[in-house]
Protein backbone atom coordinates (compact mmCIF):
# COMPACT_ATOMS: atom_id res chain seq x y z
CA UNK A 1 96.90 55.93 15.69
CA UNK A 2 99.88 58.19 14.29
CA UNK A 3 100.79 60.75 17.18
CA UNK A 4 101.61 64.52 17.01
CA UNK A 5 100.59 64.27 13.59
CA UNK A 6 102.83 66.99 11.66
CA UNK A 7 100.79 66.33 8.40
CA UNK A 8 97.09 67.26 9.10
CA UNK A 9 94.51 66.59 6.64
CA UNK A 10 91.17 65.73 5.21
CA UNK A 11 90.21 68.77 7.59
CA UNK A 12 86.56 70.32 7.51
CA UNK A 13 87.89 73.74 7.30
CA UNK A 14 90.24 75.01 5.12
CA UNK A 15 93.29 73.69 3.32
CA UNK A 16 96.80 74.71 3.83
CA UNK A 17 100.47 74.26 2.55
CA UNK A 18 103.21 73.12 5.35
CA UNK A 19 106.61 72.48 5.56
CA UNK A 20 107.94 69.23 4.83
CA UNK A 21 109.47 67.58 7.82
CA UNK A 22 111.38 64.58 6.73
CA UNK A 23 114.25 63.86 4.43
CA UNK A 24 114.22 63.31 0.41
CA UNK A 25 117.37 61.10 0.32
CA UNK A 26 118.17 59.65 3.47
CA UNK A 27 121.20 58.28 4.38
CA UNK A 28 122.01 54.88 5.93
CA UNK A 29 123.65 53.88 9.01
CA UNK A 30 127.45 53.74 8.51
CA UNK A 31 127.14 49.75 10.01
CA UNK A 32 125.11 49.15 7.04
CA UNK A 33 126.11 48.00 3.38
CA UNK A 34 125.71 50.69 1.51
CA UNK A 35 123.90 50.75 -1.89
CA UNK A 36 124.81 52.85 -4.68
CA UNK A 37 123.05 53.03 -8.12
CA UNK A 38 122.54 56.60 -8.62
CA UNK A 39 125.80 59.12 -9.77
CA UNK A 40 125.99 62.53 -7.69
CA UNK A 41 124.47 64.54 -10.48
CA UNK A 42 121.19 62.31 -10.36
CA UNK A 43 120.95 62.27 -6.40
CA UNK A 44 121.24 65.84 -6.60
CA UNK A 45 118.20 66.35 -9.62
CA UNK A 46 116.02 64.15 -7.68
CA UNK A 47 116.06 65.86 -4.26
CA UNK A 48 115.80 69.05 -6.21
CA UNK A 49 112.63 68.23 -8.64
CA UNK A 50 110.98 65.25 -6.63
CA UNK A 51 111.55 62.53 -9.58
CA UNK A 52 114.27 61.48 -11.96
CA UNK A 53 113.64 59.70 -15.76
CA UNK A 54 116.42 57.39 -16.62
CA UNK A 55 116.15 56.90 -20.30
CA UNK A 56 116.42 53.12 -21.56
CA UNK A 57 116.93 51.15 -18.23
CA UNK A 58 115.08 48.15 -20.13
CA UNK A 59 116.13 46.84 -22.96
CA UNK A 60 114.01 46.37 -26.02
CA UNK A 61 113.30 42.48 -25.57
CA UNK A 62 112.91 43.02 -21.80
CA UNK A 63 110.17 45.50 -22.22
CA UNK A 64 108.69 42.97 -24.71
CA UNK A 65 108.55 40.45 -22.59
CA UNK A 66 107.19 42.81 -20.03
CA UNK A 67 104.76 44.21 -22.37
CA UNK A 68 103.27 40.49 -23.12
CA UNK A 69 102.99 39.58 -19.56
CA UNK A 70 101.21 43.13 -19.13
CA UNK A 71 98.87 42.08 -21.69
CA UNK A 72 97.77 39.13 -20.22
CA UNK A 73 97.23 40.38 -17.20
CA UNK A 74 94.46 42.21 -18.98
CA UNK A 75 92.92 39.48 -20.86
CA UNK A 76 92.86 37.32 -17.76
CA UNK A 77 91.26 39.21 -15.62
CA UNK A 78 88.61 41.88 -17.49
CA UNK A 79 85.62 40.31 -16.30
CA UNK A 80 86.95 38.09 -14.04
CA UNK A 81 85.06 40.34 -11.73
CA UNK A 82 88.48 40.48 -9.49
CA UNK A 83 88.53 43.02 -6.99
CA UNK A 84 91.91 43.91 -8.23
CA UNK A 85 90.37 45.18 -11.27
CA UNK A 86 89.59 48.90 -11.60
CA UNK A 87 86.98 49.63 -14.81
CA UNK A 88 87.45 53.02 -16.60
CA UNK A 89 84.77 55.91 -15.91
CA UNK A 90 82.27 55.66 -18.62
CA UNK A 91 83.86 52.85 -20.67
CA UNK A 92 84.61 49.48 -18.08
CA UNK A 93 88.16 49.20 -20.03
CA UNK A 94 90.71 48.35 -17.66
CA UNK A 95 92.07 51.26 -15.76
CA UNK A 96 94.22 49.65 -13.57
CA UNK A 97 95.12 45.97 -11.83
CA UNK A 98 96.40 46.19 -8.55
CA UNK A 99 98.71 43.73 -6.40
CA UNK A 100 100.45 42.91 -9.46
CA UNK A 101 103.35 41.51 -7.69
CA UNK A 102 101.47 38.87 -5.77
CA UNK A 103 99.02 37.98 -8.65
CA UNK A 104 102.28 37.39 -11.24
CA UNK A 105 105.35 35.73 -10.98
CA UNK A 106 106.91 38.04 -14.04
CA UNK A 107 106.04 41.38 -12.20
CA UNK A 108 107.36 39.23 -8.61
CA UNK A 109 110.39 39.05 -9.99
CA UNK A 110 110.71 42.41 -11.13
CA UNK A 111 110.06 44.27 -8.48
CA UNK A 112 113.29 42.97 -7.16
CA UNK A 113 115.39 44.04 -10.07
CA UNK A 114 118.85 45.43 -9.29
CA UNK A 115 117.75 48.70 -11.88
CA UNK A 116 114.85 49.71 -9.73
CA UNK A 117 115.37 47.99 -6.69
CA UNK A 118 118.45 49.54 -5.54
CA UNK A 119 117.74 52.88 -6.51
CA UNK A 120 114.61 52.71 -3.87
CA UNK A 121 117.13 51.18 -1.32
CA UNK A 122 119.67 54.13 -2.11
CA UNK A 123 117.16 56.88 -1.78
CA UNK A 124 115.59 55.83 1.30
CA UNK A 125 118.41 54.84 2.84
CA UNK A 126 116.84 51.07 4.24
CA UNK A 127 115.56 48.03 3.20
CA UNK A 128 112.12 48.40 1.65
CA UNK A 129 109.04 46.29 0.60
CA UNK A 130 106.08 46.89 -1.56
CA UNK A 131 103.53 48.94 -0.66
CA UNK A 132 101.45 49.01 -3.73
CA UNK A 133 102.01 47.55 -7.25
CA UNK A 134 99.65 48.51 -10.32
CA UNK A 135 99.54 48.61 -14.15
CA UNK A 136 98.07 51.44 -15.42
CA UNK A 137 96.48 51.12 -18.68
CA UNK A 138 95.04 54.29 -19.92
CA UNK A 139 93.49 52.74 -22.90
CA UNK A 140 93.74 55.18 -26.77
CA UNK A 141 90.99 57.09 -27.15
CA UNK A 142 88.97 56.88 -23.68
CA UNK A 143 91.99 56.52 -21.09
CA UNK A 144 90.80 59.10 -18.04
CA UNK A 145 92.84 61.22 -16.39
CA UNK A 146 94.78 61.18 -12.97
CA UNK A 147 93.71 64.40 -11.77
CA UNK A 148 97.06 66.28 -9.24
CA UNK A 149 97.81 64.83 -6.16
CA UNK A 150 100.20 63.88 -3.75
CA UNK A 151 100.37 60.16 -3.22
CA UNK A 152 101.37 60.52 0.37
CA UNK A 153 98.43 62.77 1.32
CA UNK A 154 96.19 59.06 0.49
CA UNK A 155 98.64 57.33 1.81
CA UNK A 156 99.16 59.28 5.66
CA UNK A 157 95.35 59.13 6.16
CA UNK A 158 93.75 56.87 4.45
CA UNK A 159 96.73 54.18 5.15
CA UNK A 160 98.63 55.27 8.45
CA UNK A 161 101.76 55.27 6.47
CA UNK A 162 103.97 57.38 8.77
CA UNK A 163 106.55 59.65 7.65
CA UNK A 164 107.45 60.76 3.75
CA UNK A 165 110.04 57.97 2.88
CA UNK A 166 108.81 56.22 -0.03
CA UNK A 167 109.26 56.69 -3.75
CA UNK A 168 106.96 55.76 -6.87
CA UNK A 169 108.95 53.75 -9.64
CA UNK A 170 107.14 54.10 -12.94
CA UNK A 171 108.37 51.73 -15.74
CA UNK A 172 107.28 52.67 -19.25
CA UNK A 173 105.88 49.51 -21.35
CA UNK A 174 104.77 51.55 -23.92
CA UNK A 175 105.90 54.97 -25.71
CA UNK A 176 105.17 58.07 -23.04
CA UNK A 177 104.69 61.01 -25.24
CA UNK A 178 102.73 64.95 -25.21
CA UNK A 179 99.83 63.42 -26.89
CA UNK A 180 99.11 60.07 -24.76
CA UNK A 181 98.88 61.60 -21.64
CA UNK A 182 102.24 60.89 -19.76
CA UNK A 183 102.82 61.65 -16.34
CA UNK A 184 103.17 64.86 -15.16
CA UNK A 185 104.80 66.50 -12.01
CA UNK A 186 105.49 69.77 -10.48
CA UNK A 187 109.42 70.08 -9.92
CA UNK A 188 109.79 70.93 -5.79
CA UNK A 189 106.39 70.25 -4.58
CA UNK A 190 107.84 67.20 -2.82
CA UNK A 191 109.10 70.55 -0.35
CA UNK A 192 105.48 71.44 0.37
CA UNK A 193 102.85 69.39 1.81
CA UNK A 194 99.08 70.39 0.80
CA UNK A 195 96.62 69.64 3.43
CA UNK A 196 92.96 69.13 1.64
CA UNK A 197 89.49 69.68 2.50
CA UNK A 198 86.80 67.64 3.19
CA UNK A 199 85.94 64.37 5.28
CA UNK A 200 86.90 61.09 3.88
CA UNK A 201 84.00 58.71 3.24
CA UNK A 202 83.56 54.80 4.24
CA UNK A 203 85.46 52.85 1.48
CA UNK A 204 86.86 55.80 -0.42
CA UNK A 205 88.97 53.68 -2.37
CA UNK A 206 86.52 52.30 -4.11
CA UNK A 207 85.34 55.85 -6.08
CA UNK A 208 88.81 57.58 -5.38
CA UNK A 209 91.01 54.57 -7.39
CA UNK A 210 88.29 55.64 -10.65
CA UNK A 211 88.15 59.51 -9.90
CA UNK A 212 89.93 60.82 -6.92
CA UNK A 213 87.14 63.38 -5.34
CA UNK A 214 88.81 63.71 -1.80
CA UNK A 215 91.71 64.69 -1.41
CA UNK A 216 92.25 67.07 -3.86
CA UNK A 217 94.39 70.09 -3.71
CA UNK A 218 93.18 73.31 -3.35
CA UNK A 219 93.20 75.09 -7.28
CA UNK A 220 94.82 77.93 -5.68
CA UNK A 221 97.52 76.08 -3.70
CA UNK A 222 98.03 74.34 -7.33
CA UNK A 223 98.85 77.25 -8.88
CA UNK A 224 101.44 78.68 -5.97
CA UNK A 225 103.26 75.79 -6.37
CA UNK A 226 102.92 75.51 -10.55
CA UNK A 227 104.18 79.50 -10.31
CA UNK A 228 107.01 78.28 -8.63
CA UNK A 229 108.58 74.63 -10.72
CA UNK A 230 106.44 75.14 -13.78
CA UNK A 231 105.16 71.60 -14.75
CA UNK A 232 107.09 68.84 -16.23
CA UNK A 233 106.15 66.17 -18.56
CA UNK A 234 107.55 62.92 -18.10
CA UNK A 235 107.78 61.53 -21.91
CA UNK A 236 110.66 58.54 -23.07
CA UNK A 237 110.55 55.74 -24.51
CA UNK A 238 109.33 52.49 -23.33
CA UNK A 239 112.09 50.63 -21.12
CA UNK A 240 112.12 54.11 -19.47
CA UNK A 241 111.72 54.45 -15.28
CA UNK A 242 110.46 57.26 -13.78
CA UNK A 243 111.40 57.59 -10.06
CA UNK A 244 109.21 60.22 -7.97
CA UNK A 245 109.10 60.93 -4.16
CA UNK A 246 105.91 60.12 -2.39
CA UNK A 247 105.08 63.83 -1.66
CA UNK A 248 105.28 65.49 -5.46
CA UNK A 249 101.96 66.78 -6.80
CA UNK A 250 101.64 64.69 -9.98
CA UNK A 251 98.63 63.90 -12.44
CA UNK A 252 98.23 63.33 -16.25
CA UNK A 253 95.80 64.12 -18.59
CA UNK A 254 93.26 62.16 -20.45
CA UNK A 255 94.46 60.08 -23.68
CA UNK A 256 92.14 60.54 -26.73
CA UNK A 257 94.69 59.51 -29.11
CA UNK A 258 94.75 56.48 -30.83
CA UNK A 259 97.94 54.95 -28.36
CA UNK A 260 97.78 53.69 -25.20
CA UNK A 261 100.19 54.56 -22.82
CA UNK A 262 100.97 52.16 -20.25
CA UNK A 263 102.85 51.46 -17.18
CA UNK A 264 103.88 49.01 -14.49
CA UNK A 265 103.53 50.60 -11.23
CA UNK A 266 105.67 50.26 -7.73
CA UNK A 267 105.86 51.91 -4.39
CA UNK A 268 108.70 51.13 -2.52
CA UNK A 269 108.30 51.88 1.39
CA UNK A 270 111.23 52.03 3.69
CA UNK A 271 110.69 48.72 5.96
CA UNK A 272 111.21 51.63 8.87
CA UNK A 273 108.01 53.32 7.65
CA UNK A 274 105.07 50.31 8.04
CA UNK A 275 101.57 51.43 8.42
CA UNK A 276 99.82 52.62 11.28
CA UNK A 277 96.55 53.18 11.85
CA UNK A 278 94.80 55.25 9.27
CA UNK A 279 94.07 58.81 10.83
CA UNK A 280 90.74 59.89 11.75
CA UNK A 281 89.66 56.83 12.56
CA UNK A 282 89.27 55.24 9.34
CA UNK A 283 89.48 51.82 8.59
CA UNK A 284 92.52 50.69 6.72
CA UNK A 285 92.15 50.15 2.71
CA UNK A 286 92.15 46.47 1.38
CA UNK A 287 95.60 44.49 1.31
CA UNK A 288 95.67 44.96 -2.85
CA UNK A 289 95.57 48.80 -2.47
CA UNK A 290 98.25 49.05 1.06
CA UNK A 291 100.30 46.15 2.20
CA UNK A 292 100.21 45.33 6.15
CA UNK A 293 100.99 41.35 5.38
CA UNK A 294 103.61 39.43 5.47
CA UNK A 295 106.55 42.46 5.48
CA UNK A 296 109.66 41.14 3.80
CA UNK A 297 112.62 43.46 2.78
CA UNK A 298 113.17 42.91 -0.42
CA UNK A 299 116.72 41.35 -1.78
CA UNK A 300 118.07 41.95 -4.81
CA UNK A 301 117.31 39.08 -8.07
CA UNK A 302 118.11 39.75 -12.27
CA UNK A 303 115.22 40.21 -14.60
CA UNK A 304 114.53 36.63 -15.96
CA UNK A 305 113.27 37.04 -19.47
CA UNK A 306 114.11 32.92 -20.34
């Protein structure tokens, strides 16, 4: 159980917006090797907005090859009945595959890539492992929305996970654009945290990975912070990488035109920041959605496209 627990939540009476108490980009010890990927100017944006796009990290074969693999990953598993498997609202498309880097040796391998890898390792100053790995699909036409939250708000109670130092790494394998429903963040929310309403139910996960119900932030908390970084929209190309701390209020709208948009998913965790027990009482979420298994910091291996 996570003591003195500076990030309340899931609370029956009101919500509320607090402080952040941790770091955005943490340092490293001075007796460790120290990792640098990102220039000053990018360091700076993201612990100023909460995320950072880097235009054309992959190259147009790798995202290719990325893109196939993606693919099928779909065919393979829609109706394979795998609990990995999460089935749009209304339609059953594929919303989402989770555990993507155990289930395939392609995604494995990337996860480790210099590119993404050691830009996790620079922010959080540590080693770090996966916490969660997903493609999103968001299908043309019917792809649902992601309505705002804060990943680490899920991730301190439903998961334990301890203090805010992990990131999101969002790799474009398609075209992100206005009309497909990219992601979307509020610049500096990653400064505030929003404490929600509401109890959290037995197996949550299992409605909240669909339609997120609980833990939602409070419309007019929304707005304070919207009033004060606007909202961003986080188009490029595919072969983009969105980076994005684990506290910003994020969310995208539904796609209803005719071209998917969709991404491969990682959280890196600081291997200082394992879960705990999930607060309240709750009983930790499934090894696909929160890793607790077989911890490993990750090293450093090349994209293998051959």
């Amino acid at each position: 159980m996570l003591s003195q627990d500076v990030y309340p939540t899931r609370t029956p009476k009101s919500a509320a917006i607090l402080a952040r108490q941790d770091p955005i980009v943490y340092g490293r010890k001075s007796s460790e090797p120290q990792v640098t990927r990102l220039n000053a100017t990018q360091r700076a944006a993201y612990e100023q907005d909460g995320f950072l796009l880097m235009p054309d990290l992959f190259d147009k074969n790798e995202v290719e090859f990325l893109f196939d693999a993606m693919q099928h990953m779909r065919e393979d598993f829609t109706n394979a009945g795998r609990k990995e498997v999460i089935a749009e609202p209304g339609s059953g498309e594929v919303r989402s595959i989770f555990n993507v880097h155990r289930l395939n040796d392609i995604f494995a391998n990337l996860v480790r890539d210099p590119r993404v890898l050691n830009v996790a390792r620079e922010i959080l100053g540590s080693e770090v492992y996966i916490h969660q790995s997903r493609i999103n699909y968001k299908p043309g036409f019917n792809g649902k929305e992601f309505y705002w939250h804060s990943d680490f708000e899920t991730w301190h109670s439903e998961d334990g996970m301890p203090a805010m130092r992990a990131l999101s790494c969002s790799i474009l394998l398609t075209d992100n654009s206005e009309a497909n429903g990219p992601l979307m963040v509020i610049p500096g929310s990653h400064q505030h945290y929003v404490s929600c309403m509401g109890e959290t139910p037995d197996e949550n996960y299992k409605k909240s990975l669909k339609k997120q119900e609980v833990g939602v932030p409070d419309e007019i908390l929304l707005r304070y912070l919207a009033d004060m970084g606007g909202i961003k929209s986080c188009t490029g190309k595919a072969g983009s990488v969105i980076f994005f701390d684990c506290n910003t209020m994020h969310g995208s709208n539904s796609n209803i035109s005719p071209f998917p948009r969709s991404n491969v998913f990682f959280v890196y965790n600081s291997i200082d920041n394992q879960l705990q027990s999930p607060i309240n009482g709750l009983v930790p979420r499934p090894e696909f959605v929160a890793a607790r298994e077989g911890i490993q910091p990750l090293s450093p291996e090349p994209l293998d496209v051959d």
